[in-house]
Structure formats: structure tokens, C-alpha cells
PDB file of N, CA and C in Angstrom:
ATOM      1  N   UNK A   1       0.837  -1.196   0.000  1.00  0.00           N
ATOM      2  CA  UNK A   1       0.000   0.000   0.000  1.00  0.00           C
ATOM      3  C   UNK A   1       0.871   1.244   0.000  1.00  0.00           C
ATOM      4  N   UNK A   2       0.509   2.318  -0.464  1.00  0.00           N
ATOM      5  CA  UNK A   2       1.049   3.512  -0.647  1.00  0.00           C
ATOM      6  C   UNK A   2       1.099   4.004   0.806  1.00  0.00           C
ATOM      7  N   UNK A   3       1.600   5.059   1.052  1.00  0.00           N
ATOM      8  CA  UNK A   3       2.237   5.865   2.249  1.00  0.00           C
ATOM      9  C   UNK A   3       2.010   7.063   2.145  1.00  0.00           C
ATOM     10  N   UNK A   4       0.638   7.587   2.057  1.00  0.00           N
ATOM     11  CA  UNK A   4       0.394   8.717   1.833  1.00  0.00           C
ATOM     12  C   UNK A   4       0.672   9.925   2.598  1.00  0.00           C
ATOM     13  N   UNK A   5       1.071   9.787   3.098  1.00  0.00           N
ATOM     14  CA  UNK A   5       1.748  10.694   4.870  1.00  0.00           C
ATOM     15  C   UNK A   5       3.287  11.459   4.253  1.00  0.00           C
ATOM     16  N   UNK A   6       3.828  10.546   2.743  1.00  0.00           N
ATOM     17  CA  UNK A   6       5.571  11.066   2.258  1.00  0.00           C
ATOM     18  C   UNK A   6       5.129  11.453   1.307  1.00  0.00           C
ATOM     19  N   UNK A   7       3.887  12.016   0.599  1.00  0.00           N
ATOM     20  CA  UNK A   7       3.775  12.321  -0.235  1.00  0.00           C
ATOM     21  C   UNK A   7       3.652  14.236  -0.224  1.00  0.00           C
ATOM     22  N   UNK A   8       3.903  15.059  -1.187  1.00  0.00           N
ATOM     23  CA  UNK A   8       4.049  16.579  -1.167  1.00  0.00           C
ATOM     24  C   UNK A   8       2.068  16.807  -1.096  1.00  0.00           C
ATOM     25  N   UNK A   9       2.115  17.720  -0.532  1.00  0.00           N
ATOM     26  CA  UNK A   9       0.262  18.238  -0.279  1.00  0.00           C
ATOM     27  C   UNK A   9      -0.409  17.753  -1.872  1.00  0.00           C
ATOM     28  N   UNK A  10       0.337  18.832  -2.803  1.00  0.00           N
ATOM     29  CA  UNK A  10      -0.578  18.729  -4.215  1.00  0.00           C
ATOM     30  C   UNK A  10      -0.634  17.564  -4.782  1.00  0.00           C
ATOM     31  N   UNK A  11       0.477  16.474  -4.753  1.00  0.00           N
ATOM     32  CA  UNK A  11       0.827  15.601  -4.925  1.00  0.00           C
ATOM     33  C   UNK A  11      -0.071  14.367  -4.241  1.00  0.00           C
ATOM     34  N   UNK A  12       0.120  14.679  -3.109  1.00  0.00           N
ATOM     35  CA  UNK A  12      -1.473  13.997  -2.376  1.00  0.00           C
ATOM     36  C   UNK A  12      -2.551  13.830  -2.890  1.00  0.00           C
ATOM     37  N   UNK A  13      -3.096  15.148  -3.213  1.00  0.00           N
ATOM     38  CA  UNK A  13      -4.118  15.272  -3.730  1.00  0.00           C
ATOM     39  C   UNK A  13      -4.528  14.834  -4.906  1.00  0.00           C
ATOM     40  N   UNK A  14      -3.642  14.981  -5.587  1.00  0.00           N
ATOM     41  CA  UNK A  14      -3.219  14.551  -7.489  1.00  0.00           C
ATOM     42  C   UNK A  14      -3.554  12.989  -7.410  1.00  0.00           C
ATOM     43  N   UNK A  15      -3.239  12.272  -6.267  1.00  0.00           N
ATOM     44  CA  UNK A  15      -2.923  10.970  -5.945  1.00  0.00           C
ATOM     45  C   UNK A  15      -4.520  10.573  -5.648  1.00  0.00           C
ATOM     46  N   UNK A  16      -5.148  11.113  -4.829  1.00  0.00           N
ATOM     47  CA  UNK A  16      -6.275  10.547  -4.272  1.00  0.00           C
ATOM     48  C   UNK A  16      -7.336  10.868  -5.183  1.00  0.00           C
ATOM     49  N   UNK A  17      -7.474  12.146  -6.186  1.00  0.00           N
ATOM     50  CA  UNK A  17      -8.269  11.830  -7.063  1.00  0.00           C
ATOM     51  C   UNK A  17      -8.252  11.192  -7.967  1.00  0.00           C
ATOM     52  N   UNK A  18      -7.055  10.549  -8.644  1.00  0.00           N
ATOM     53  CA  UNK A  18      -6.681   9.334  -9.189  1.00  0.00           C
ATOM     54  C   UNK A  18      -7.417   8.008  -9.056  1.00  0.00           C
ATOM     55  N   UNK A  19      -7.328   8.048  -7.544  1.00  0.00           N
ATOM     56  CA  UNK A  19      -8.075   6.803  -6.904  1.00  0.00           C
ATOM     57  C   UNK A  19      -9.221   6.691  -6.891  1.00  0.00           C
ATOM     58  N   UNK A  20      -9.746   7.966  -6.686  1.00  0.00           N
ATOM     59  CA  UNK A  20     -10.920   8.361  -6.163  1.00  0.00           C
ATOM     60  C   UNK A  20     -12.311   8.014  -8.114  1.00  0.00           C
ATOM     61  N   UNK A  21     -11.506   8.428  -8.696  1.00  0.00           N
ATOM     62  CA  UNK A  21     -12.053   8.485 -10.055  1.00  0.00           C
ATOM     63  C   UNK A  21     -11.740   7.452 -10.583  1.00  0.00           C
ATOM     64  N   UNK A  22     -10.745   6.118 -10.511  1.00  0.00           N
ATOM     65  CA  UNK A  22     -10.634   4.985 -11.284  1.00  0.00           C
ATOM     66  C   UNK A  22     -11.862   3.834 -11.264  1.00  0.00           C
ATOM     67  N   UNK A  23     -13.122   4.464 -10.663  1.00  0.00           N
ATOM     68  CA  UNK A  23     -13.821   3.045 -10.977  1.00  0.00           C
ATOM     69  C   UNK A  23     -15.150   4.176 -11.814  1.00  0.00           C
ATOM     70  N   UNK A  24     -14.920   5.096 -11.932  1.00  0.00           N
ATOM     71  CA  UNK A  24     -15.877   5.520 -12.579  1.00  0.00           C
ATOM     72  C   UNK A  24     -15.699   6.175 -14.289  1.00  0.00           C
ATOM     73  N   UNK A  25     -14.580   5.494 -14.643  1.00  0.00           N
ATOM     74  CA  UNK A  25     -14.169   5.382 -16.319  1.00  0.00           C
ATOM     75  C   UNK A  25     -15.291   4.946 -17.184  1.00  0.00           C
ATOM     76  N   UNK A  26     -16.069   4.317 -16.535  1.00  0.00           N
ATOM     77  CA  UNK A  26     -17.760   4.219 -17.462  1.00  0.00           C
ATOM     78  C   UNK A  26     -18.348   5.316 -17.804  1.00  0.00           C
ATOM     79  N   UNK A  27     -18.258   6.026 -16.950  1.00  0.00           N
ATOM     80  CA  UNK A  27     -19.069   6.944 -17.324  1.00  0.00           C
ATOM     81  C   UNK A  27     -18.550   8.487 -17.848  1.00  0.00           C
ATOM     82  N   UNK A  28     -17.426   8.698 -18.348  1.00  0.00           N
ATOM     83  CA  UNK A  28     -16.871   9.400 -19.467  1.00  0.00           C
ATOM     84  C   UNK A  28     -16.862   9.299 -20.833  1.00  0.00           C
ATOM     85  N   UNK A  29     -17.730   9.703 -20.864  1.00  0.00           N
ATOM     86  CA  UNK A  29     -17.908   9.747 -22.553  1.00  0.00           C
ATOM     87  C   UNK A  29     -18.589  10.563 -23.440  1.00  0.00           C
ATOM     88  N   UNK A  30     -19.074  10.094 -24.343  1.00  0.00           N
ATOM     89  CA  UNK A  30     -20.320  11.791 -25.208  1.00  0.00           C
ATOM     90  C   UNK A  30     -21.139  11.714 -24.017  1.00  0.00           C
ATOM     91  N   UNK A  31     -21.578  12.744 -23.520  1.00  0.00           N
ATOM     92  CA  UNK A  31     -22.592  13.181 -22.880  1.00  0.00           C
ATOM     93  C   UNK A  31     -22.249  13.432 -21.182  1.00  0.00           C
ATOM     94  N   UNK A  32     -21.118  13.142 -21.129  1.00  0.00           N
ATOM     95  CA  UNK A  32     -20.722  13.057 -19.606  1.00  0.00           C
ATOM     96  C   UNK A  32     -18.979  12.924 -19.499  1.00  0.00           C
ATOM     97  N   UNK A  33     -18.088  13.494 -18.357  1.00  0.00           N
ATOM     98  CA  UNK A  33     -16.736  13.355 -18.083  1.00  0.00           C
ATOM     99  C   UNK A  33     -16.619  13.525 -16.749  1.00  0.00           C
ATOM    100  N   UNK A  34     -15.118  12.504 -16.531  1.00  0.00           N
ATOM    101  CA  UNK A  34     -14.734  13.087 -15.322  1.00  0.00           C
ATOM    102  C   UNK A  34     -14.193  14.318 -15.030  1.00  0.00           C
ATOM    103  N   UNK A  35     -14.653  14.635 -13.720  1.00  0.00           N
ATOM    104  CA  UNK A  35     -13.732  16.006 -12.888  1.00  0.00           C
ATOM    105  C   UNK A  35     -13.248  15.750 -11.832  1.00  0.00           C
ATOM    106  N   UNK A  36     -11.957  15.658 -12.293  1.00  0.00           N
ATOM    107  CA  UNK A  36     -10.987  15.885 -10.733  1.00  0.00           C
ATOM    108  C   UNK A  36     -10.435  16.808  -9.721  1.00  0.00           C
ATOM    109  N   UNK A  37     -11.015  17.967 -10.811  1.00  0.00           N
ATOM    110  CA  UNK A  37     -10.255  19.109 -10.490  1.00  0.00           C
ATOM    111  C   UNK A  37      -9.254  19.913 -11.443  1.00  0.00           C
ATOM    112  N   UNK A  38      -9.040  21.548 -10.858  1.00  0.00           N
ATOM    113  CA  UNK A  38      -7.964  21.917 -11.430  1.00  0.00           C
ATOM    114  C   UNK A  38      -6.591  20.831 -11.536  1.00  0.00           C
ATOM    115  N   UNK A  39      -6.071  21.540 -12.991  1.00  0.00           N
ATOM    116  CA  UNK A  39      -4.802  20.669 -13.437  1.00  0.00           C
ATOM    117  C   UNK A  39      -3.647  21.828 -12.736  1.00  0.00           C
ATOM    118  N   UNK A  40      -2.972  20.820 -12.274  1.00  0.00           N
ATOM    119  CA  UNK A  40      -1.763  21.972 -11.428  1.00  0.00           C
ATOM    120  C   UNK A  40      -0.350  21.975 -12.081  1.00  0.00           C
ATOM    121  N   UNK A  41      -0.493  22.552 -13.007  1.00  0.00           N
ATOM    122  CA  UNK A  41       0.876  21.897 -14.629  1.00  0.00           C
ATOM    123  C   UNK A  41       1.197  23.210 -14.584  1.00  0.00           C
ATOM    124  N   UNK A  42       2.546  23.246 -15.116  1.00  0.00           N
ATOM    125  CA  UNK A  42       2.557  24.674 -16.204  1.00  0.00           C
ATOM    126  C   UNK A  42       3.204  26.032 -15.344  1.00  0.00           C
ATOM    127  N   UNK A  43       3.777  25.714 -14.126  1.00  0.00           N
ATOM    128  CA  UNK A  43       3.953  27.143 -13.275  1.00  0.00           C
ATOM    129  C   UNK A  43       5.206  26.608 -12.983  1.00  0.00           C
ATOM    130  N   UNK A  44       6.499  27.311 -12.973  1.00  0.00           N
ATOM    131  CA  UNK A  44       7.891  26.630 -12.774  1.00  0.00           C
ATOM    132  C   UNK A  44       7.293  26.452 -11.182  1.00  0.00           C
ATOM    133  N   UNK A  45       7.828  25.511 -10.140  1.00  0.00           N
ATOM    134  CA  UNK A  45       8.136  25.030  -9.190  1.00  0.00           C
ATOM    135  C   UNK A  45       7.170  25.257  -8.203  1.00  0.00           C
ATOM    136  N   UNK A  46       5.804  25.270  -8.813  1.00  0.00           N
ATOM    137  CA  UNK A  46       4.344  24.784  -8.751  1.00  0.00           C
ATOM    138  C   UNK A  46       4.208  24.542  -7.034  1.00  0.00           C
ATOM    139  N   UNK A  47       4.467  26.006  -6.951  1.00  0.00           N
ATOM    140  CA  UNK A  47       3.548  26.194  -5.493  1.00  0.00           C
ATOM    141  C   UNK A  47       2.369  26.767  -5.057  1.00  0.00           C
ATOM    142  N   UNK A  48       1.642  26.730  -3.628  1.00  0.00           N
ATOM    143  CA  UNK A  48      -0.334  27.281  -3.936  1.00  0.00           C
ATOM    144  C   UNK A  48       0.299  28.890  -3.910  1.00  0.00           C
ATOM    145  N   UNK A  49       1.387  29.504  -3.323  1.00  0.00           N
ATOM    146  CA  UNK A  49       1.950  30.879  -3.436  1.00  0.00           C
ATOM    147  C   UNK A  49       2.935  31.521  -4.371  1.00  0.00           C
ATOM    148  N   UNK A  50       3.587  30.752  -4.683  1.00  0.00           N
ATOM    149  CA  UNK A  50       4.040  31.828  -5.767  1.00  0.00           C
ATOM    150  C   UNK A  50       4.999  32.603  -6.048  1.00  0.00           C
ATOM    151  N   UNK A  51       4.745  33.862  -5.993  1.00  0.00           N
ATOM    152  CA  UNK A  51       5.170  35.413  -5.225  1.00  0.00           C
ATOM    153  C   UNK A  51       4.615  35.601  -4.252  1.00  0.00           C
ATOM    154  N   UNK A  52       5.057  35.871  -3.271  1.00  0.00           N
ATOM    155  CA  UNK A  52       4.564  37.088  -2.163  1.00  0.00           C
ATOM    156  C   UNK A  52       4.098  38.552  -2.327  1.00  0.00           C
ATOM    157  N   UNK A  53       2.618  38.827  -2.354  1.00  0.00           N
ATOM    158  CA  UNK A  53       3.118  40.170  -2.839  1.00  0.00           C
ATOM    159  C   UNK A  53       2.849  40.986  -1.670  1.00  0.00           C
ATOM    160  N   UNK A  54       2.776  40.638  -0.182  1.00  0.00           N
ATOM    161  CA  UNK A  54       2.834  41.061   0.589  1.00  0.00           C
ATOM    162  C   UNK A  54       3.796  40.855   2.407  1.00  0.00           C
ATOM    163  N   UNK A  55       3.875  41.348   2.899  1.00  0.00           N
ATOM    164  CA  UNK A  55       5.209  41.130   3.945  1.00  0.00           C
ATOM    165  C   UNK A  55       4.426  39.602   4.578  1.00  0.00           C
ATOM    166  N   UNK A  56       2.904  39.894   5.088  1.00  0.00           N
ATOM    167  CA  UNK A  56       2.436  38.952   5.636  1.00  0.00           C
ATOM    168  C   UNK A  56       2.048  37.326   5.416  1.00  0.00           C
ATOM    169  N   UNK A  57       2.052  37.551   3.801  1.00  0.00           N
ATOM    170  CA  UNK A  57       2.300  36.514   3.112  1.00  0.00           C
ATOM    171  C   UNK A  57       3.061  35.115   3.320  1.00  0.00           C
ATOM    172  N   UNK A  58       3.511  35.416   3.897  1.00  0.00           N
ATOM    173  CA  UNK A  58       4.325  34.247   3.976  1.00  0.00           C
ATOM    174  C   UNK A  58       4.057  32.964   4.322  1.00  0.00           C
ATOM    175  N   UNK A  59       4.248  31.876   3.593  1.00  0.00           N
ATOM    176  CA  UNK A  59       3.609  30.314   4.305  1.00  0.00           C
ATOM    177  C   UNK A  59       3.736  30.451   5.837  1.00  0.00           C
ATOM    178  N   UNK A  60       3.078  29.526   6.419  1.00  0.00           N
ATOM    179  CA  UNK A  60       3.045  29.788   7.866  1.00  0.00           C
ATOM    180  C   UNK A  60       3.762  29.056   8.266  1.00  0.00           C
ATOM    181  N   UNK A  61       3.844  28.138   7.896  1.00  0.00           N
ATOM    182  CA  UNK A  61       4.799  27.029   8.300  1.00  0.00           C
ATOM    183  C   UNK A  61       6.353  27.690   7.603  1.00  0.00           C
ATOM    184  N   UNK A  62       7.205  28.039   7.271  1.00  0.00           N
ATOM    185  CA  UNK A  62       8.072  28.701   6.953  1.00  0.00           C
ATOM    186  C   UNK A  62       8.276  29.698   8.076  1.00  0.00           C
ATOM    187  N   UNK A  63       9.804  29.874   8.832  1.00  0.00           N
ATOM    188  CA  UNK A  63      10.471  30.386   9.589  1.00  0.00           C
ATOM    189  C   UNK A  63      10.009  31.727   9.377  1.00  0.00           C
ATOM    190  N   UNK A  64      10.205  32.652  10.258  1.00  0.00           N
ATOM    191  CA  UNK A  64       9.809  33.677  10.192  1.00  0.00           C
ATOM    192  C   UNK A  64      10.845  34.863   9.537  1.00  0.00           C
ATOM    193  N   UNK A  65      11.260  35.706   8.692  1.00  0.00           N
ATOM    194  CA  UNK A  65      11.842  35.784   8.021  1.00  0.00           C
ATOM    195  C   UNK A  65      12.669  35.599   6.621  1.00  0.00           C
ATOM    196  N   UNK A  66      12.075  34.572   6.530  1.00  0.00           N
ATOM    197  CA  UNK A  66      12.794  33.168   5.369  1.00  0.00           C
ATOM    198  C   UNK A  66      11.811  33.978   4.122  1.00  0.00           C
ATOM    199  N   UNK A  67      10.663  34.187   4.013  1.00  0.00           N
ATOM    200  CA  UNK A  67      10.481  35.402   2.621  1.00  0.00           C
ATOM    201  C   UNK A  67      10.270  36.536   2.948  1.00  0.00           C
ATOM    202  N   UNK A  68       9.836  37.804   1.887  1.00  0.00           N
ATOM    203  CA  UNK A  68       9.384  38.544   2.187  1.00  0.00           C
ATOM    204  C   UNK A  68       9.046  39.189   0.409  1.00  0.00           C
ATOM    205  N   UNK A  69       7.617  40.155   0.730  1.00  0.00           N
ATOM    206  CA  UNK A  69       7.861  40.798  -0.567  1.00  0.00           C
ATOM    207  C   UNK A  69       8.537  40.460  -1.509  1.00  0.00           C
ATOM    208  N   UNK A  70       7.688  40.183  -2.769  1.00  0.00           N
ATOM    209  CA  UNK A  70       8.456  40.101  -4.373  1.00  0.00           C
ATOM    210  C   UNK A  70       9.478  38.791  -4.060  1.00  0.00           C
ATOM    211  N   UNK A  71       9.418  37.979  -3.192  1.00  0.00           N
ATOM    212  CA  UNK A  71      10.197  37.101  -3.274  1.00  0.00           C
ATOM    213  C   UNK A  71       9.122  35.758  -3.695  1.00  0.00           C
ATOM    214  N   UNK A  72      10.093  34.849  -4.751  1.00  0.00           N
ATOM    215  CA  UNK A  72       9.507  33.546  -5.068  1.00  0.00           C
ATOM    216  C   UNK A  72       9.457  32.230  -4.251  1.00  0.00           C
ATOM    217  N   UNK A  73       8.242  31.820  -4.020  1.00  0.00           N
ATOM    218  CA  UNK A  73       8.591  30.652  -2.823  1.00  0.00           C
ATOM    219  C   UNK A  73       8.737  29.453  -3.969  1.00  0.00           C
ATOM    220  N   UNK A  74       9.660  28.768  -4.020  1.00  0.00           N
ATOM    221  CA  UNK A  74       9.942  27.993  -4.517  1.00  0.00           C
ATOM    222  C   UNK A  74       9.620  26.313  -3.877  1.00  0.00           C
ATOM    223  N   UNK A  75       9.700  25.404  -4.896  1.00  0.00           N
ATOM    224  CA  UNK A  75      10.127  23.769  -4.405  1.00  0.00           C
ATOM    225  C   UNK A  75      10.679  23.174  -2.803  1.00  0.00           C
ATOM    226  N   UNK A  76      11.590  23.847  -3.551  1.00  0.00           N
ATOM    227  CA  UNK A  76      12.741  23.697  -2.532  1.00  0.00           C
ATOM    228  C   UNK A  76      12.979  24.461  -1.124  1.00  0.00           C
ATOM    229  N   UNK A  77      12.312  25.753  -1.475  1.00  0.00           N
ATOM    230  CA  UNK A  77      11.832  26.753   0.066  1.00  0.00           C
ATOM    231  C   UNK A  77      10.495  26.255   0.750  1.00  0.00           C
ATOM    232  N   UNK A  78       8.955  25.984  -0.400  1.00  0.00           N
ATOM    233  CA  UNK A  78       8.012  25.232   0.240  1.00  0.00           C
ATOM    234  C   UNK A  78       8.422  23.829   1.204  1.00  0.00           C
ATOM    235  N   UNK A  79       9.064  22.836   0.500  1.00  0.00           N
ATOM    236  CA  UNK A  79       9.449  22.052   1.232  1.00  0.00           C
ATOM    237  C   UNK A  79       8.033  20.753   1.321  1.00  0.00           C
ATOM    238  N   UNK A  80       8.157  19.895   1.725  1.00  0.00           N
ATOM    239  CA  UNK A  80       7.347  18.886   1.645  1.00  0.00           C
ATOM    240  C   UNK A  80       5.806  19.071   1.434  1.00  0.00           C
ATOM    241  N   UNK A  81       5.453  20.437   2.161  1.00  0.00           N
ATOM    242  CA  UNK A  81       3.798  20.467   2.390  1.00  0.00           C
ATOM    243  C   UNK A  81       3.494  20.940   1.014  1.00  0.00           C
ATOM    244  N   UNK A  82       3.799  21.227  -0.124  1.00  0.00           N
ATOM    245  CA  UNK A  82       3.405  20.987  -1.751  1.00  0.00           C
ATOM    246  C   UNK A  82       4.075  21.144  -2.116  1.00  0.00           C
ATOM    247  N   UNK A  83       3.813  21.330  -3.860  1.00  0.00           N
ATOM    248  CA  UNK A  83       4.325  21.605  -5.166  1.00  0.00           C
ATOM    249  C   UNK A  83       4.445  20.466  -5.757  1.00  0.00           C
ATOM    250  N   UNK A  84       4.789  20.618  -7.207  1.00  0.00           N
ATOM    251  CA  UNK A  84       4.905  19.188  -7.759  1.00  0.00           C
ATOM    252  C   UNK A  84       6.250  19.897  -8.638  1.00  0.00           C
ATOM    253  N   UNK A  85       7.109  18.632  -8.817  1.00  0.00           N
ATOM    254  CA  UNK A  85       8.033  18.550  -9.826  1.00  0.00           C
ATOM    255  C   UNK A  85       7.671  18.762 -11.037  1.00  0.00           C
ATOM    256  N   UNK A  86       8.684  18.718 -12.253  1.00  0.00           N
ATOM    257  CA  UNK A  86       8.146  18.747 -13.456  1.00  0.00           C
ATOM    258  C   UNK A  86       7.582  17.510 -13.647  1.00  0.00           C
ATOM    259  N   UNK A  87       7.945  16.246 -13.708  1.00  0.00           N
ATOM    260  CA  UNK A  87       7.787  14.942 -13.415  1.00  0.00           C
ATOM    261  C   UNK A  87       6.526  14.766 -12.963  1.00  0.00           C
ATOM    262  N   UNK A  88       6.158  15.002 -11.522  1.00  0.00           N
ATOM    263  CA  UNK A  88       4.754  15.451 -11.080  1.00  0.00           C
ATOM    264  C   UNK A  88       3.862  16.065 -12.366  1.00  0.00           C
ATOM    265  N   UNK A  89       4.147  16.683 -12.663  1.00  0.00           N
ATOM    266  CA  UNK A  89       3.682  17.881 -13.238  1.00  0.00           C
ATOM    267  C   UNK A  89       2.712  16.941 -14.673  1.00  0.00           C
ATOM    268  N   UNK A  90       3.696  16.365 -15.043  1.00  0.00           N
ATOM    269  CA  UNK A  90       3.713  15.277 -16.564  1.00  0.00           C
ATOM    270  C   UNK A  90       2.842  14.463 -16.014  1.00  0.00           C
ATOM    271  N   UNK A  91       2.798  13.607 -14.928  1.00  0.00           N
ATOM    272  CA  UNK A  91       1.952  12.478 -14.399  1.00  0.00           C
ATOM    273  C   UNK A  91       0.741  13.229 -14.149  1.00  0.00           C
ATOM    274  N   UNK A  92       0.700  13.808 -13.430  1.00  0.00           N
ATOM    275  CA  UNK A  92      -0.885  14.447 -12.978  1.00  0.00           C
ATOM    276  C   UNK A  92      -1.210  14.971 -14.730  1.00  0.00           C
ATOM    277  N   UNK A  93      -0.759  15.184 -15.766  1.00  0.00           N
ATOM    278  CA  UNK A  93      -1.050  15.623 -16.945  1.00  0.00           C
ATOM    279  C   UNK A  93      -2.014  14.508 -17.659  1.00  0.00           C
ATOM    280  N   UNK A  94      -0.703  13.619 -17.598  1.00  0.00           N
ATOM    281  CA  UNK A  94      -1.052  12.327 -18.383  1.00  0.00           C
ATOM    282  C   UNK A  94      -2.697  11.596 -17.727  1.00  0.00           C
ATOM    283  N   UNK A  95      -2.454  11.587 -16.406  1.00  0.00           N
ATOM    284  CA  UNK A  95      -3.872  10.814 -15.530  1.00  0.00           C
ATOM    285  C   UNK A  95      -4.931  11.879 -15.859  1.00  0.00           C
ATOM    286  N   UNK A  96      -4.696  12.727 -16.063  1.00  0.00           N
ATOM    287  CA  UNK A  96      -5.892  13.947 -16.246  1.00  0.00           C
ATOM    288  C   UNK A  96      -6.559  13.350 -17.917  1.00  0.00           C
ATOM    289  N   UNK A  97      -5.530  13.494 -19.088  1.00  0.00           N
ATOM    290  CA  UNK A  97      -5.666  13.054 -19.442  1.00  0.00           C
ATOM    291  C   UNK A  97      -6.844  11.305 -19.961  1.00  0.00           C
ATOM    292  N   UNK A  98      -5.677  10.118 -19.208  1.00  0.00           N
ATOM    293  CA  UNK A  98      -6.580   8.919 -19.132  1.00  0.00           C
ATOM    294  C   UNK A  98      -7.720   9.088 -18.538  1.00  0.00           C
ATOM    295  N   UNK A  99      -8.335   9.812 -17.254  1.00  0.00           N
ATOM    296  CA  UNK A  99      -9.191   9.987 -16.966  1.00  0.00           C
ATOM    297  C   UNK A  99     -10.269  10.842 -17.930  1.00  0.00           C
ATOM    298  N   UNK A 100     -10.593  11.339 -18.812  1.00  0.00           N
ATOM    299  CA  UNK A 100     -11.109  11.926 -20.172  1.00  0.00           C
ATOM    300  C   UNK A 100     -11.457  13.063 -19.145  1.00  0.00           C
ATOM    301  N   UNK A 101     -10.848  14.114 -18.393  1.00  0.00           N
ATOM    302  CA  UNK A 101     -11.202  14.991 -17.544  1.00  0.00           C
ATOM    303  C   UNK A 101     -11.395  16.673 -18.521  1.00  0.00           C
ATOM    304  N   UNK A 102     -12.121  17.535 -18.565  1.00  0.00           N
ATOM    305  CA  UNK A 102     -11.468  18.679 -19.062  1.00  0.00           C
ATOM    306  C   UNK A 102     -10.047  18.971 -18.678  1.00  0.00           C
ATOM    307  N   UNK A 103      -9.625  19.560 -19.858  1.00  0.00           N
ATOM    308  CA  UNK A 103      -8.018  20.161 -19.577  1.00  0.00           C
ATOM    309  C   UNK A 103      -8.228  21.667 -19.823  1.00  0.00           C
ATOM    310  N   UNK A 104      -8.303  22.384 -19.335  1.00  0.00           N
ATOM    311  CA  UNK A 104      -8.990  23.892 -19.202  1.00  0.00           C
ATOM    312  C   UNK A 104      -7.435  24.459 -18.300  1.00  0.00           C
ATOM    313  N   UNK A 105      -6.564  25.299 -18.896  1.00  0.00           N
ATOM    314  CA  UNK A 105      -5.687  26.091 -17.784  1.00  0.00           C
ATOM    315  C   UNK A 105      -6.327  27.529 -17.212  1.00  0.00           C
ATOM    316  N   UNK A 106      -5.820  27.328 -15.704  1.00  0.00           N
ATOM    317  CA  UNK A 106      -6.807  28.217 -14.792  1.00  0.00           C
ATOM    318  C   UNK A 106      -5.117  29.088 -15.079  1.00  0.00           C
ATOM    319  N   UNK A 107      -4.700  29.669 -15.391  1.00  0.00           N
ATOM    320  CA  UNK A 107      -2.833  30.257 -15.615  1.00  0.00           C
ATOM    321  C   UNK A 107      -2.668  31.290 -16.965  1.00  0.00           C
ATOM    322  N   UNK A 108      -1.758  32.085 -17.041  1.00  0.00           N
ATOM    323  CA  UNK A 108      -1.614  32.539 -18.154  1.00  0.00           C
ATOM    324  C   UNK A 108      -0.670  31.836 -18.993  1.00  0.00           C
ATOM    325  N   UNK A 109      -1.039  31.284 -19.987  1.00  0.00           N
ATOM    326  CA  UNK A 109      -0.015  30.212 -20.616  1.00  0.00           C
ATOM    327  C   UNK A 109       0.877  30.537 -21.622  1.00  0.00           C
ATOM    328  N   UNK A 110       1.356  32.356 -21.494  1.00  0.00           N
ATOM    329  CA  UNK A 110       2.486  33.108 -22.071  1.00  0.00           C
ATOM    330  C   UNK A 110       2.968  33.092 -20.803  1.00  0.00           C
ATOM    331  N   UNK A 111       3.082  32.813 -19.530  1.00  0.00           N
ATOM    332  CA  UNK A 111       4.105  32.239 -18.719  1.00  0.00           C
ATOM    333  C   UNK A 111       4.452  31.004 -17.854  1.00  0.00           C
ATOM    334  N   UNK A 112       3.764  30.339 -18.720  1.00  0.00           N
ATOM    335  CA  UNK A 112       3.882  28.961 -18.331  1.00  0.00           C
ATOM    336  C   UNK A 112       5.524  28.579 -18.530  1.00  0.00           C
ATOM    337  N   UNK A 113       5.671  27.404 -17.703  1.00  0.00           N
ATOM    338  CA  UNK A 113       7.264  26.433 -17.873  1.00  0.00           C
ATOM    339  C   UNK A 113       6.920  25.663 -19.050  1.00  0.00           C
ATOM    340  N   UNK A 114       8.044  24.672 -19.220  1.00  0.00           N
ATOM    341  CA  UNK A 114       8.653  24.092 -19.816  1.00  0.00           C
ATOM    342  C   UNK A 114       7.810  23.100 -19.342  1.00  0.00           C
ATOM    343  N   UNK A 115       7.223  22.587 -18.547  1.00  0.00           N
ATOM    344  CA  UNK A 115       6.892  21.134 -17.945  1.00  0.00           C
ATOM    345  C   UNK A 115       6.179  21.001 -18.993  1.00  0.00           C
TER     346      UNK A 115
END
């Protein structure tokens, strides 16, 4: 069984609607699709913040000081509680995908990544 407890927040989530939607592939088709949700693709190092565009901003869980203003919270500064890799990024694509889900970007996709 999976270990859902080591998995990143979005990544979690990406994971359980996966699960959550694999027995209902019947019923995607003309007249009906699955929804899992927003697709979380397309933003370099795909965190729920971003930029900061304010002092108070700051994840909460993150040290106090550690951003501020105009600064990017990154992968690697979020730290376990989300984001997805590019990798991530491709898998939650692809399952969005197999699942016949809309692919609709909620993003401006003149600044989207590379993923």
C-alpha cells in the first residue's frame, strides 16, 4: 500500500483523485466526463503561493523571516507540504488526461514552464 503521509500536499491530492475516479471510467464519454479538479501543470516550481506580494504573506509554516515581498517561494523553500516537480507535473497531466477529464488552464499560458 502507498504511504500517503511522504507524499508533497498537491501531490497527495493529485494521488487521491486518481483513486478516487478509477472506478468511474464508465461513465466518461459523449454526454458526460470526469472532474478531478484543477490541473496543477505549467507554473515553474508549482507552489499554492508563488510570489509574495505582501510582507504577511508568507507560508506559515516557513520560519519567520525566510520570505518577504516580491520574493519567489519555490520547491525547494516550500518544502514537503506541496508543489509538484516537473515529473509530477507530466503524471498528474497524463492521468488527467486517461481519466477523459477537461483540460482547461486556470494560468496565463504566455508564462507557463517548460513542464
Amino acid at each position: 500500500a502507498r504511504d500517503v503521509l511522504k507524499l508533497p500536499g498537491y501531490l497527495q491530492s493529485v494521488m487521491t483523485a486518481i483513486e478516487d475516479l478509477a472506478a468511474h471510467h464508465p461513465f466518461a464519454g459523449p454526454g458526460g466526463f470526469n472532474d478531478p479538479d484543477m490541473l496543477v501543470v505549467g507554473l515553474d516550481g508549482m507552489t499554492p503561493y508563488g510570489i509574495i506580494d505582501s510582507d504577511d504573506r508568507c507560508p506559515t509554516h516557513l520560519a519567520p523571516g525566510q520570505c518577504k515581498k516580491g520574493d519567489y517561494i519555490s520547491r525547494e523553500l516550500w518544502g514537503r507540504v506541496g508543489g509538484l516537480t516537473y515529473t509530477e507535473q507530466r503524471t498528474h497531466f497524463a492521468f488527467w488526461c486517461m481519466l477523459a477529464a477537461p483540460l482547461m488552464l486556470g494560468n496565463d499560458p504566455r508564462r507557463m514552464s517548460a513542464a
